[in-house]
C-alpha atoms as a PDB file:
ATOM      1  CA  UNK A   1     -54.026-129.113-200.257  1.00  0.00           C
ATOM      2  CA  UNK A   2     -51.517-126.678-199.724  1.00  0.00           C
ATOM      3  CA  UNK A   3     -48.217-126.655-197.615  1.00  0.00           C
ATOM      4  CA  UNK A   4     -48.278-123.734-196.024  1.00  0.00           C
ATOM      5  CA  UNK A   5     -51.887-124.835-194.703  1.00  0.00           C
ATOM      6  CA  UNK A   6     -50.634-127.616-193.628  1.00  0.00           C
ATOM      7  CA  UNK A   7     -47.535-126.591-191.835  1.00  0.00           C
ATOM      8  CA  UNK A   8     -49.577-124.072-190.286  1.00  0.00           C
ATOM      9  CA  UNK A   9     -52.316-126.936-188.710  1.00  0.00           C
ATOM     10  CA  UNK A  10     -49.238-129.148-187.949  1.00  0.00           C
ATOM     11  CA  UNK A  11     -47.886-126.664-185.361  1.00  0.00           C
ATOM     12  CA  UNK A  12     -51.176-126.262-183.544  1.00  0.00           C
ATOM     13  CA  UNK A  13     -51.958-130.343-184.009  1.00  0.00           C
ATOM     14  CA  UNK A  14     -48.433-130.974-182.910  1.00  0.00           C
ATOM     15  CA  UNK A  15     -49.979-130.655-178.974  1.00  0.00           C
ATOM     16  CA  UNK A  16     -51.131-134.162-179.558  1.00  0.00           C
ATOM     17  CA  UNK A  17     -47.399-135.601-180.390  1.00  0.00           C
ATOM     18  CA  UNK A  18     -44.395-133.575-179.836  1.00  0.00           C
ATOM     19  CA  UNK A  19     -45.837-130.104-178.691  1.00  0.00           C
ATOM     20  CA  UNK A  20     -42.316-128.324-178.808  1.00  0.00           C
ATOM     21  CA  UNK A  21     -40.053-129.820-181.645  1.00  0.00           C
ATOM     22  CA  UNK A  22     -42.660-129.368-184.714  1.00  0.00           C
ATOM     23  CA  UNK A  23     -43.831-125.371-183.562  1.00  0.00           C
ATOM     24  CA  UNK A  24     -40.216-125.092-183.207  1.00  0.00           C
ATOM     25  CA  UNK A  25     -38.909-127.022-186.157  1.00  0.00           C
ATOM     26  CA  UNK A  26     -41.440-125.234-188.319  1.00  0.00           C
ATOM     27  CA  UNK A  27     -40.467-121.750-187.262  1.00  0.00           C
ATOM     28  CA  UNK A  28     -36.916-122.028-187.754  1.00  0.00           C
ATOM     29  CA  UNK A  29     -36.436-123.805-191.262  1.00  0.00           C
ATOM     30  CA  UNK A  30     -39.560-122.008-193.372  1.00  0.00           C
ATOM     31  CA  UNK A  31     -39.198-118.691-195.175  1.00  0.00           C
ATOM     32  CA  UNK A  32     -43.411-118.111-195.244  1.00  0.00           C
ATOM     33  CA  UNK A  33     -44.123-115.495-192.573  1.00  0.00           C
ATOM     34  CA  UNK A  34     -47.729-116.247-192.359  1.00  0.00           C
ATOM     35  CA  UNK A  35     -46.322-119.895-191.352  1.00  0.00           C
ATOM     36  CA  UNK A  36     -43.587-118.638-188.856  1.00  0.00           C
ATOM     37  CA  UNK A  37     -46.074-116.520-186.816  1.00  0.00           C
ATOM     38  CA  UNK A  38     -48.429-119.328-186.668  1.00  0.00           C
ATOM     39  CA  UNK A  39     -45.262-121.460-185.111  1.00  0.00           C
ATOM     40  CA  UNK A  40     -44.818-118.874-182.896  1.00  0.00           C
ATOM     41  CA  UNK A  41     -48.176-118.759-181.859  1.00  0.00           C
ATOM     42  CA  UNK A  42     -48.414-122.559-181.343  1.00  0.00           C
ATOM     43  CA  UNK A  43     -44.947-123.215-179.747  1.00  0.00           C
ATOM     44  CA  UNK A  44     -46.145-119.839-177.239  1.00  0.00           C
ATOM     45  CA  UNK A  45     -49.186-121.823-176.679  1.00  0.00           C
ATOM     46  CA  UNK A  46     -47.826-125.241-176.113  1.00  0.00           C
ATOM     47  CA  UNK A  47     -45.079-123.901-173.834  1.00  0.00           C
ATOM     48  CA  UNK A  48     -46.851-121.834-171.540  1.00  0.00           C
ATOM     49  CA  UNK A  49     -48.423-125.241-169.848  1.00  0.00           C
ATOM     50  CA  UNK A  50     -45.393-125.874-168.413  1.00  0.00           C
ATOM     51  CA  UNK A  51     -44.222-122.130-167.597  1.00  0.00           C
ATOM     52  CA  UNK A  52     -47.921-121.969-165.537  1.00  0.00           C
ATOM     53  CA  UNK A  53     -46.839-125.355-163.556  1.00  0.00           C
ATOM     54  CA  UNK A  54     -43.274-123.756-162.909  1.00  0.00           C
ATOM     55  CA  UNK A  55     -44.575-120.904-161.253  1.00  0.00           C
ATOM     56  CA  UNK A  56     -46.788-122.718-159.345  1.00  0.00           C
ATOM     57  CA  UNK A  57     -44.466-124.651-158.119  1.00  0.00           C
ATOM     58  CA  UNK A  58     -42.396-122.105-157.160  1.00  0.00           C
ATOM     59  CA  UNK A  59     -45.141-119.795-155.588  1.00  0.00           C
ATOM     60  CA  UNK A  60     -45.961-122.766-153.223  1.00  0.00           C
ATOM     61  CA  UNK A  61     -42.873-123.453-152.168  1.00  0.00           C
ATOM     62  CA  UNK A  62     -42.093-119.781-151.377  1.00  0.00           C
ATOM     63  CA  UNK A  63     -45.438-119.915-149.027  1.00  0.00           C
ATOM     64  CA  UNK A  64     -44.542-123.412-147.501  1.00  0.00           C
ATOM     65  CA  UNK A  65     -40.992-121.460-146.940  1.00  0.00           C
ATOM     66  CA  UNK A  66     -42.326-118.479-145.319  1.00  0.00           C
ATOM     67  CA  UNK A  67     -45.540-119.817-143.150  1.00  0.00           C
ATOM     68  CA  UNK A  68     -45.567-122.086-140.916  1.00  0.00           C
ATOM     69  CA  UNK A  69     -49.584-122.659-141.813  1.00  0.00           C
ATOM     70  CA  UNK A  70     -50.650-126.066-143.053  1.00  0.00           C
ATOM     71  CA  UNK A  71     -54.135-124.369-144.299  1.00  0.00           C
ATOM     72  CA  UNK A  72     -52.646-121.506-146.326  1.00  0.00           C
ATOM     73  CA  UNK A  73     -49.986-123.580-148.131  1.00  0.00           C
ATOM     74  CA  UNK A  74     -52.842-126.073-149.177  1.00  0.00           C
ATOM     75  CA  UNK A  75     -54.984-123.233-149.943  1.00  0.00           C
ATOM     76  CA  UNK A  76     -52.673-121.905-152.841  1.00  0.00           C
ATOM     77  CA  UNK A  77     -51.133-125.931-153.798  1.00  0.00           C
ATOM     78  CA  UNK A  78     -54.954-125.933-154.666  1.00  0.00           C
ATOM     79  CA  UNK A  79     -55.158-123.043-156.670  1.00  0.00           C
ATOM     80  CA  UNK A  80     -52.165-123.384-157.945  1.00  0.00           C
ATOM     81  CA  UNK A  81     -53.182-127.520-159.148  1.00  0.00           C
ATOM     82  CA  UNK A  82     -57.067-126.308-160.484  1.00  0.00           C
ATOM     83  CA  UNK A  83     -55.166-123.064-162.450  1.00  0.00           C
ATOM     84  CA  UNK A  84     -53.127-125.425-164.265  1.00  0.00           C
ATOM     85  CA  UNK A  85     -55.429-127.779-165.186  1.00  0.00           C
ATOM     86  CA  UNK A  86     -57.549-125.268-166.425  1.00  0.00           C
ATOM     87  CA  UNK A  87     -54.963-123.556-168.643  1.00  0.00           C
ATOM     88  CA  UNK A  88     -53.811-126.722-170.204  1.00  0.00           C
ATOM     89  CA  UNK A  89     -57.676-127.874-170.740  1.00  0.00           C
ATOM     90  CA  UNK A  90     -58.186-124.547-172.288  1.00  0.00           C
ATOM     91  CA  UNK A  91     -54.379-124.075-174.562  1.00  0.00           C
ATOM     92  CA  UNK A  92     -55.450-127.937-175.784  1.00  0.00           C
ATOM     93  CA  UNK A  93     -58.668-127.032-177.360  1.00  0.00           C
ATOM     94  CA  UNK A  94     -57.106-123.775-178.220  1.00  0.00           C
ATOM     95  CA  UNK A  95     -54.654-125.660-179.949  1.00  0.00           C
ATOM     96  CA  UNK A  96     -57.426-128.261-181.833  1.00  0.00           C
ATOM     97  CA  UNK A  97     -59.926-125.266-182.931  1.00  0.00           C
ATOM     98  CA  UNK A  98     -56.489-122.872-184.924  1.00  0.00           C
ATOM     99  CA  UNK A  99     -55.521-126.589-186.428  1.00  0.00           C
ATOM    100  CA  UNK A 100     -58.554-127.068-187.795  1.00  0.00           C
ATOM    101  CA  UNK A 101     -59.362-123.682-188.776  1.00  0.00           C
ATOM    102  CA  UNK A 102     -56.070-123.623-190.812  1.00  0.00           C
ATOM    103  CA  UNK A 103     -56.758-126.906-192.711  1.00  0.00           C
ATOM    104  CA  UNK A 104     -60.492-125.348-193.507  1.00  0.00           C
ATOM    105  CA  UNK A 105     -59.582-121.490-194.404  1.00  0.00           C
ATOM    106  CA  UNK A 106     -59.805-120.790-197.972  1.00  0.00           C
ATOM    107  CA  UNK A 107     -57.140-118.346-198.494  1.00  0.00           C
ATOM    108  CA  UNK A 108     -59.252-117.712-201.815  1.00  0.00           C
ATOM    109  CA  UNK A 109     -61.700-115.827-199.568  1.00  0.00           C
ATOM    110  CA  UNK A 110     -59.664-112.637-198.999  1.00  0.00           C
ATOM    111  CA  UNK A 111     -59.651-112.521-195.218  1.00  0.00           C
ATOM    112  CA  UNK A 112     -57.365-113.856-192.644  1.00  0.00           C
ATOM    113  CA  UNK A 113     -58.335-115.500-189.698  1.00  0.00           C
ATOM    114  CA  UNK A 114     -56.274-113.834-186.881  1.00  0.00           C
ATOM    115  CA  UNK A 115     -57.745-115.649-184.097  1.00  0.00           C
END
């Protein structure tokens, strides 16, 4: 099997164990472009989780701030919880279908799965 297939599945499988360290290891200490972009792509995927949660966070406490109303604060603590969920749900499986699709690829095949 090849490295650079495997370094490539490693970033996106790295969501299981350490979801920044590997993308980001991988992307600073390999010379293959192919490989850095799909670092990129993985440590972009695994971080933006967290970015999601951070904003809504900080969305509801700016409406708990500036209204007084119970209903409207739970209203968008709500959306803001289900939105979350749902974007991590989706980035994981994200994540699982590019890792496996970079350990099957031939590369002998002439195409490139940009995906």
């Amino acid at each position: 099997m090849n490295s650079h297939k495997v370094a490539k599945s490693l970033s996106y499988f790295s969501i299981l164990f350490a979801p920044i360290a590997v993308p980001l290891f991988i992307w600073v200490f390999t010379d293959d472009k192919e490989v850095q972009h799909h670092a990129k792509t993985a440590l972009a995927t695994h971080v933006l989780p967290a970015i999601s949660l951070f904003l809504s966070f900080t969305i509801f406490s700016l409406v708990q701030i500036s209204t007084d109303s119970a209903n409207t604060a739970g209203f968008i603590a709500f959306t803001a919880v289900v939105s979350f969920i749902i974007v991590s749900i989706l980035l994981f499986f994200f994540n699982i279908i590019r890792g496996v699709k970079m350990l099957v690829h031939d590369e002998t095949e002439g195409y490139y799965i940009t995906e």
